[in-house]
Protein backbone atom coordinates (compact mmCIF):
# COMPACT_ATOMS: atom_id res chain seq x y z
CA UNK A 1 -1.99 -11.06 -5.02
CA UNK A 2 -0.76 -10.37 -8.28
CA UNK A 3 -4.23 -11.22 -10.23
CA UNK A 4 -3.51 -13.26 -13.87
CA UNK A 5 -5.61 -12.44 -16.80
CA UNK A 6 -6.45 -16.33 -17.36
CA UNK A 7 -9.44 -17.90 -15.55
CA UNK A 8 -7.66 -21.30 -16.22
CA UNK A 9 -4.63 -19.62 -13.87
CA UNK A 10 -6.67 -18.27 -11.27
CA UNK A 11 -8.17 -21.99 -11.03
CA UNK A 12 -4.77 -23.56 -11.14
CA UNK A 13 -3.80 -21.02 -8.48
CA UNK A 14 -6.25 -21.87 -6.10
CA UNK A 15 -6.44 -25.61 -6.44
CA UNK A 16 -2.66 -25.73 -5.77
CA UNK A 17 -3.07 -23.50 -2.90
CA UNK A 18 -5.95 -25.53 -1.25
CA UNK A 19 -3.80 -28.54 -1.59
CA UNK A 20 -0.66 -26.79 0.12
CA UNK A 21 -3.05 -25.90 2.65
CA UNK A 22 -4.87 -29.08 3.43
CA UNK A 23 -1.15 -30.38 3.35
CA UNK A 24 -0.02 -28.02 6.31
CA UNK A 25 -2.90 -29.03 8.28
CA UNK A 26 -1.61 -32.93 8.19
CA UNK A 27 -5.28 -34.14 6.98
CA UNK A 28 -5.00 -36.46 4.09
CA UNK A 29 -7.37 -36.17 1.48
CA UNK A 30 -10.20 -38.65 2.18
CA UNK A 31 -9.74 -36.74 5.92
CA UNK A 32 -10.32 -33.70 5.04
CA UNK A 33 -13.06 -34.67 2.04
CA UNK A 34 -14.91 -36.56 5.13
CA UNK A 35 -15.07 -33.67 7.51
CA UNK A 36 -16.61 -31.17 4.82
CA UNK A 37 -20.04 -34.21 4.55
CA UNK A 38 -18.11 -35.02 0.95
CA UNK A 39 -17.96 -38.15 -0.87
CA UNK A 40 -16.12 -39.74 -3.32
CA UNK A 41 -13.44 -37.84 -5.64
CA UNK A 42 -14.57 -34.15 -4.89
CA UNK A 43 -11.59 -32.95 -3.26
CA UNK A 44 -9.18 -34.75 -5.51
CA UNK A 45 -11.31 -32.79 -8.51
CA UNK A 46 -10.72 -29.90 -7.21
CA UNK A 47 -7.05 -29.84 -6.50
CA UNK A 48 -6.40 -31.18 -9.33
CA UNK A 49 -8.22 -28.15 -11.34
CA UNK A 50 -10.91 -30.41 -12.80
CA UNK A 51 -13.79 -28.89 -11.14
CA UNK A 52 -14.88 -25.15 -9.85
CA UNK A 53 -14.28 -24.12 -6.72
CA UNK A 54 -17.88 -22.79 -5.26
CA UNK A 55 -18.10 -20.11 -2.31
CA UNK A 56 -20.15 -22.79 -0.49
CA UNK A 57 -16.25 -25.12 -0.58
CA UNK A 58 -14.48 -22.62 0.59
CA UNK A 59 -16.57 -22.23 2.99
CA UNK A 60 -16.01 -25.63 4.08
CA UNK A 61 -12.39 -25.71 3.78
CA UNK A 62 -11.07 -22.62 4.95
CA UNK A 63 -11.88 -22.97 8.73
CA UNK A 64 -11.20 -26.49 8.09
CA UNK A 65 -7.95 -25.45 7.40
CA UNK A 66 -7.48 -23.27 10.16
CA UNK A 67 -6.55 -20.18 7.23
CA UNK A 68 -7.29 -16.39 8.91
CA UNK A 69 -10.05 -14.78 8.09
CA UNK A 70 -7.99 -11.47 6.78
CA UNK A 71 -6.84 -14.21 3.98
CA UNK A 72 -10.42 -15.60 3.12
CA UNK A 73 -10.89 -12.94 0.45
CA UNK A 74 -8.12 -14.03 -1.49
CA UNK A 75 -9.41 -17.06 -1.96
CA UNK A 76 -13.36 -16.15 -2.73
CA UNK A 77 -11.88 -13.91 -5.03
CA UNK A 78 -10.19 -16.62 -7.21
CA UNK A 79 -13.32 -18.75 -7.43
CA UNK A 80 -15.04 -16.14 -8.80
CA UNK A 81 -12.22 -15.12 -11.53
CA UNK A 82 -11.63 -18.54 -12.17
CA UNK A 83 -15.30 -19.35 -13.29
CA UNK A 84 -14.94 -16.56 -15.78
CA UNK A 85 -15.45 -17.53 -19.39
CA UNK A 86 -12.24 -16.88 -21.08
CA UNK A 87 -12.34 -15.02 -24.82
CA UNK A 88 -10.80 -17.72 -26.64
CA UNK A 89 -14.13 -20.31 -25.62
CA UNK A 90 -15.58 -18.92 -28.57
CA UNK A 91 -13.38 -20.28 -30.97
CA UNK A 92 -13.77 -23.87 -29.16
CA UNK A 93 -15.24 -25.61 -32.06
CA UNK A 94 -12.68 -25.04 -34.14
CA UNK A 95 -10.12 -26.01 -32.34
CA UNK A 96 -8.99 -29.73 -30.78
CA UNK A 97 -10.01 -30.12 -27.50
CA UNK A 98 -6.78 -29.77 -25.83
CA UNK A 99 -6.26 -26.37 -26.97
CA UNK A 100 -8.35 -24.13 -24.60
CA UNK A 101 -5.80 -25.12 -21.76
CA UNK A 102 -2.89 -24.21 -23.50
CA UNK A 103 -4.58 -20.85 -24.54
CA UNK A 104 -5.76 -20.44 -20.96
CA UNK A 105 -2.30 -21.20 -19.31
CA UNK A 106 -0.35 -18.77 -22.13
CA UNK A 107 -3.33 -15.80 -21.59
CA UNK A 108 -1.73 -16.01 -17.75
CA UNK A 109 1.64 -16.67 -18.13
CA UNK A 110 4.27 -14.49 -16.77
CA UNK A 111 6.93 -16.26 -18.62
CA UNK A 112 6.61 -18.06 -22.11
CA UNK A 113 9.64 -20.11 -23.29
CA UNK A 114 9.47 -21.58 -26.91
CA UNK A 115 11.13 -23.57 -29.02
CA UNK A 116 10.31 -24.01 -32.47
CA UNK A 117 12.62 -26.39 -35.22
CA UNK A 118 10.12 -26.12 -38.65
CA UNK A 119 7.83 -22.97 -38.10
CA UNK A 120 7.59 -19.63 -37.06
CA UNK A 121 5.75 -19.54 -33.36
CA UNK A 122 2.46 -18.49 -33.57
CA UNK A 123 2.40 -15.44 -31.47
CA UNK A 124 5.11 -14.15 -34.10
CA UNK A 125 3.08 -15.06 -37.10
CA UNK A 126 1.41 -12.44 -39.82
CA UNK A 127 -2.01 -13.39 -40.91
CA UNK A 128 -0.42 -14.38 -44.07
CA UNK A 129 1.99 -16.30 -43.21
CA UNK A 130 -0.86 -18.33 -40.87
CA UNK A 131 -3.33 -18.76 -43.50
CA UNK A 132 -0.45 -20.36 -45.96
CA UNK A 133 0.27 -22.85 -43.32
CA UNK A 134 -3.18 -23.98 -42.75
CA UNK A 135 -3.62 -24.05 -46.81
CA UNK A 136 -0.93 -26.66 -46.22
CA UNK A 137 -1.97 -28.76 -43.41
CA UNK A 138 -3.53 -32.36 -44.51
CA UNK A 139 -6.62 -31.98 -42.53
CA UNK A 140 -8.61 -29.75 -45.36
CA UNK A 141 -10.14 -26.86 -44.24
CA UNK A 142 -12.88 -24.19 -45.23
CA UNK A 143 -12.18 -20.53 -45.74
CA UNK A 144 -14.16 -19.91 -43.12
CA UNK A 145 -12.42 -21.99 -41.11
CA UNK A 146 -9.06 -20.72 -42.29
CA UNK A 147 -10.21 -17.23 -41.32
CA UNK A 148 -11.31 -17.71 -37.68
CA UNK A 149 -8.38 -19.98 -36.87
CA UNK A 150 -5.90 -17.12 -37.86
CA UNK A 151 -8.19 -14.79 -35.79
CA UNK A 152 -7.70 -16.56 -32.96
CA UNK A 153 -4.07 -16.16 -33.64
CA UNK A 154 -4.17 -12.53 -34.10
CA UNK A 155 -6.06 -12.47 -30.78
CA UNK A 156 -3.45 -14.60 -28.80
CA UNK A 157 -0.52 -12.00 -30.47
CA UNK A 158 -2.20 -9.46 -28.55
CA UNK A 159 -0.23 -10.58 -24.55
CA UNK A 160 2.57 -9.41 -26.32
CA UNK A 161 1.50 -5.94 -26.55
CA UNK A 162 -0.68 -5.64 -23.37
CA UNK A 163 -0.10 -3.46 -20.43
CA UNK A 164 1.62 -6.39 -18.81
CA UNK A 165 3.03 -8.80 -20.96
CA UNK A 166 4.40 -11.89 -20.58
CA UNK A 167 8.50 -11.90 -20.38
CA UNK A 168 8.48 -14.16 -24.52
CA UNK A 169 11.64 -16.07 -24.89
CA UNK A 170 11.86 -17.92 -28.21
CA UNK A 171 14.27 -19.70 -30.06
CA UNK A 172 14.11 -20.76 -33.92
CA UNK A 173 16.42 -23.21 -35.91
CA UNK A 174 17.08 -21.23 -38.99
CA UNK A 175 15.44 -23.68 -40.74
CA UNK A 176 12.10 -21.97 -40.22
CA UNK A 177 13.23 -19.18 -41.75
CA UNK A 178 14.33 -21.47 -45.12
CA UNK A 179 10.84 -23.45 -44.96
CA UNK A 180 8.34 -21.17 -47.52
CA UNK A 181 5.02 -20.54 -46.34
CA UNK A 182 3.07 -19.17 -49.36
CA UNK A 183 5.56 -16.72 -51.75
CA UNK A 184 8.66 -14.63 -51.08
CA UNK A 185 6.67 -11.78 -50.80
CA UNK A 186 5.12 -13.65 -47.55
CA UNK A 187 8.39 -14.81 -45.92
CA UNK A 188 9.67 -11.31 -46.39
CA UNK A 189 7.03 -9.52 -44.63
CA UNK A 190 6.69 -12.61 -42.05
CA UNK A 191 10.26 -12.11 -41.24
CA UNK A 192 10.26 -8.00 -41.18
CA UNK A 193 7.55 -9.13 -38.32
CA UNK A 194 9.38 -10.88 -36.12
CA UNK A 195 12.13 -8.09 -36.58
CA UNK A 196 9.55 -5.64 -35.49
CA UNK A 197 8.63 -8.21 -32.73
CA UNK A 198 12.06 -8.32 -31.39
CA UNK A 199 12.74 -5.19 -30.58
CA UNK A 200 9.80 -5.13 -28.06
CA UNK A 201 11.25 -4.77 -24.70
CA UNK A 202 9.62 -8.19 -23.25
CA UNK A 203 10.80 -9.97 -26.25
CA UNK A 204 13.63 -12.19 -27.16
CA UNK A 205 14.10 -13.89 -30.18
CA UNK A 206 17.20 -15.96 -30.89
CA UNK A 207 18.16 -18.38 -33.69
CA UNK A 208 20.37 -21.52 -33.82
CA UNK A 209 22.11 -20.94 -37.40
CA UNK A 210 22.94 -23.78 -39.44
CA UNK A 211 26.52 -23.40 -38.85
CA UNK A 212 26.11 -24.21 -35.03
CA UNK A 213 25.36 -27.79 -36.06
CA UNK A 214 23.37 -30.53 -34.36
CA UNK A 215 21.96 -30.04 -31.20
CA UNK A 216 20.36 -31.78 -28.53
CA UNK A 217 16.78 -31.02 -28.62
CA UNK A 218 15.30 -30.72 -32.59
CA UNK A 219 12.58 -33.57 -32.00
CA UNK A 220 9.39 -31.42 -31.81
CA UNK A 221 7.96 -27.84 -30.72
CA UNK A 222 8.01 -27.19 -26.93
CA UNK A 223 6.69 -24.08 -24.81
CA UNK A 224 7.33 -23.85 -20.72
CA UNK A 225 4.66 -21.74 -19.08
CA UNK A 226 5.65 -20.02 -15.97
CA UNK A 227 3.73 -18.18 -13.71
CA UNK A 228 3.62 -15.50 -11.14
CA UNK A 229 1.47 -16.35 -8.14
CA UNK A 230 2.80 -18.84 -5.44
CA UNK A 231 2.54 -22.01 -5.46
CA UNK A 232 1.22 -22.27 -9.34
CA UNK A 233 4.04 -23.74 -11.10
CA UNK A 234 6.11 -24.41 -14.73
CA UNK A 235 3.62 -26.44 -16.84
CA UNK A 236 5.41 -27.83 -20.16
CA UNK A 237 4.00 -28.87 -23.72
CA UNK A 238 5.09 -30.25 -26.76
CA UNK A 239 3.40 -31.37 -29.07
CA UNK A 240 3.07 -34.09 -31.58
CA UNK A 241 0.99 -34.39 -35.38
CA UNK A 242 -1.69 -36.41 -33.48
CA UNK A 243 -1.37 -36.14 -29.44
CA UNK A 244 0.43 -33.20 -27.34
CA UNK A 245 2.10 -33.62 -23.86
CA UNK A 246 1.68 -31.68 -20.69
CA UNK A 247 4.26 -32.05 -18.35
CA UNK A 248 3.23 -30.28 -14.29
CA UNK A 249 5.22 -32.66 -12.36
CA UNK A 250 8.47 -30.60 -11.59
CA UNK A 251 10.83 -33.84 -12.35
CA UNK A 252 9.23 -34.27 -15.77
CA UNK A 253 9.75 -30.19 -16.57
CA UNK A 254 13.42 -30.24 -15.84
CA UNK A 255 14.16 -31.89 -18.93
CA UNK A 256 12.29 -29.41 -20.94
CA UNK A 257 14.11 -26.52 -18.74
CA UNK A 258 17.52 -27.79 -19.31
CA UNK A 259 16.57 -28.08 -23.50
CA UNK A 260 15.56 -24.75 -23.73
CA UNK A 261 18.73 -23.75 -21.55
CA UNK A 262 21.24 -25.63 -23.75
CA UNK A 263 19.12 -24.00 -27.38
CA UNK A 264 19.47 -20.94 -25.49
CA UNK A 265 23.46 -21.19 -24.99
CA UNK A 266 23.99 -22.66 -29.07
CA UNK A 267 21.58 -20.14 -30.15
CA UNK A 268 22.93 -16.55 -31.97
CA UNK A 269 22.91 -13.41 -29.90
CA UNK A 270 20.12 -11.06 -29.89
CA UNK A 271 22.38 -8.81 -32.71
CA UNK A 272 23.65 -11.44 -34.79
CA UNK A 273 20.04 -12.60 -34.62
CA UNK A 274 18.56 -9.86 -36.33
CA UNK A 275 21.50 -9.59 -38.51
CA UNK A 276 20.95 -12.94 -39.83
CA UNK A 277 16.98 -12.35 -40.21
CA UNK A 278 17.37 -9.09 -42.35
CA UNK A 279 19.90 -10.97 -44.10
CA UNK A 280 17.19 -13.77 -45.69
CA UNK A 281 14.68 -10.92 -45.51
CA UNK A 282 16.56 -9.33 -48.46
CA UNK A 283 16.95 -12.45 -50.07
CA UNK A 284 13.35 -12.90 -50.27
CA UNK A 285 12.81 -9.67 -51.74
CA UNK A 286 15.31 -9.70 -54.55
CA UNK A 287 13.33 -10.65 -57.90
């Protein structure tokens, strides 16, 4: 297996696997929950990723489903990872509670797609440029608070510079490169940064210039997750002021695969890209 470095993958991993496998056997769920002495939702929690997976299941289920015993360790092995506390639990309380997932699923991501219509993504952020935008936000917030929110940041910028990063795909209206964040000073350094970003060699960064026009897909943010390990599959979000959507269901992704396709095709090449983000850097440097 190729291992993830997200507990929240490995557990996605192996509750879609144990799914696909009680699937192959032709036992339905309440079958196969029945012949392991379980009762109630138990299975259905644990295929569906909202409960651990303990050696004592497997157990259960692996002879159950007839898997070889070469294979079992494959499977103990992912419990264990996936009951690992992930580094970004300790910023849990100040964050909303839907965050942790989407930390956990873009810690293990082999793929990241973005789009972004108002702001620069935040694994391309500075510090600065983070700490204006949360000066701005209408929730009102602490320094304190302020500070270990753009931590968090800073830690989540690290995939991009790990031993195996994520392929990061992202694509920017110019308009987030026209919306201030703090001074000049700021936007010039925050774009020099994702200049410096883009010329890492598992990062793309294109931008839909003004001049392209309307386009299909300005609505909101959106990221598609992809992953390495078989079966695990895309996982979409977007998200809103107040409530954020995740979309696993492959007929609800396709519409967020074909939007980042088309902003991909109306977008500026990688060059003209650049070109266009020294450009405004300049601008925000002359006095």
């Amino acid at each position: 297996m190729a291992p993830p470095s997200s507990p929240t993958v490995w557990r996605r991993w192996l509750a879609l696997e144990l799914k696909r496998l009680r699937e192959e056997s032709g036992l339905k769920q309440r079958e196969a929950g029945n012949r392991c002495g379980w009762s109630g939702a138990r299975l259905s929690y644990i295929e569906s990723a909202k409960q651990d997976v303990r050696e004592d299941d497997l157990d259960e289920l692996l002879p159950l489903y007839e898997v070889p015993e070469e294979r079992w360790s494959d499977y103990y092995e992912a419990a264990e990872r996936s009951r690992e506390r992930g580094w970004w639990e300790r910023y849990q309380r100040d964050t909303p509670g839907y965050r942790p997932l989407f930390f956990g699923l873009e810690q293990g991501a082999s793929v990241i797609q973005t789009y972004e219509p108002s702001v620069v993504p935040g694994l391309l952020q500075t510090s600065d440029y983070a700490q204006a935008l949360m000066r701005r936000d209408v929730w009102p917030r602490t320094d304190q608070e302020v500070a270990r929110i753009v931590a968090l940041r800073h830690e989540r910028q690290k995939i991009l510079v790990r031993d195996d990063p994520p392929d990061y795909q992202a694509v920017m209206d110019e308009a987030v490169l026209h919306h201030l964040a703090g001074d000049r000073s700021i936007m010039a350094n925050q774009l020099e940064h994702i200049l410096e970003m883009s010329e890492l060699p598992n990062v793309t960064i294109r931008l839909v210039p003004f001049e392209r026009g309307a386009h299909t897909y300005s609505a909101t943010n959106f990221v598609i997750f992809d992953f390495a390990m078989e079966p695990d599959a895309m996982v979409a979000y977007a998200e809103l002021r107040d409530e954020v959507i995740y979309r696993e269901e492959q007929q609800n992704i396709k519409g967020f695969v074909l939007a980042f396709h088309n902003l991909w095709q109306t977008a500026l090449e990688v060059d003209d890209s650049r070109a266009l983000l020294r450009a405004l850097s300049k601008e925000y440097t002359k006095t």
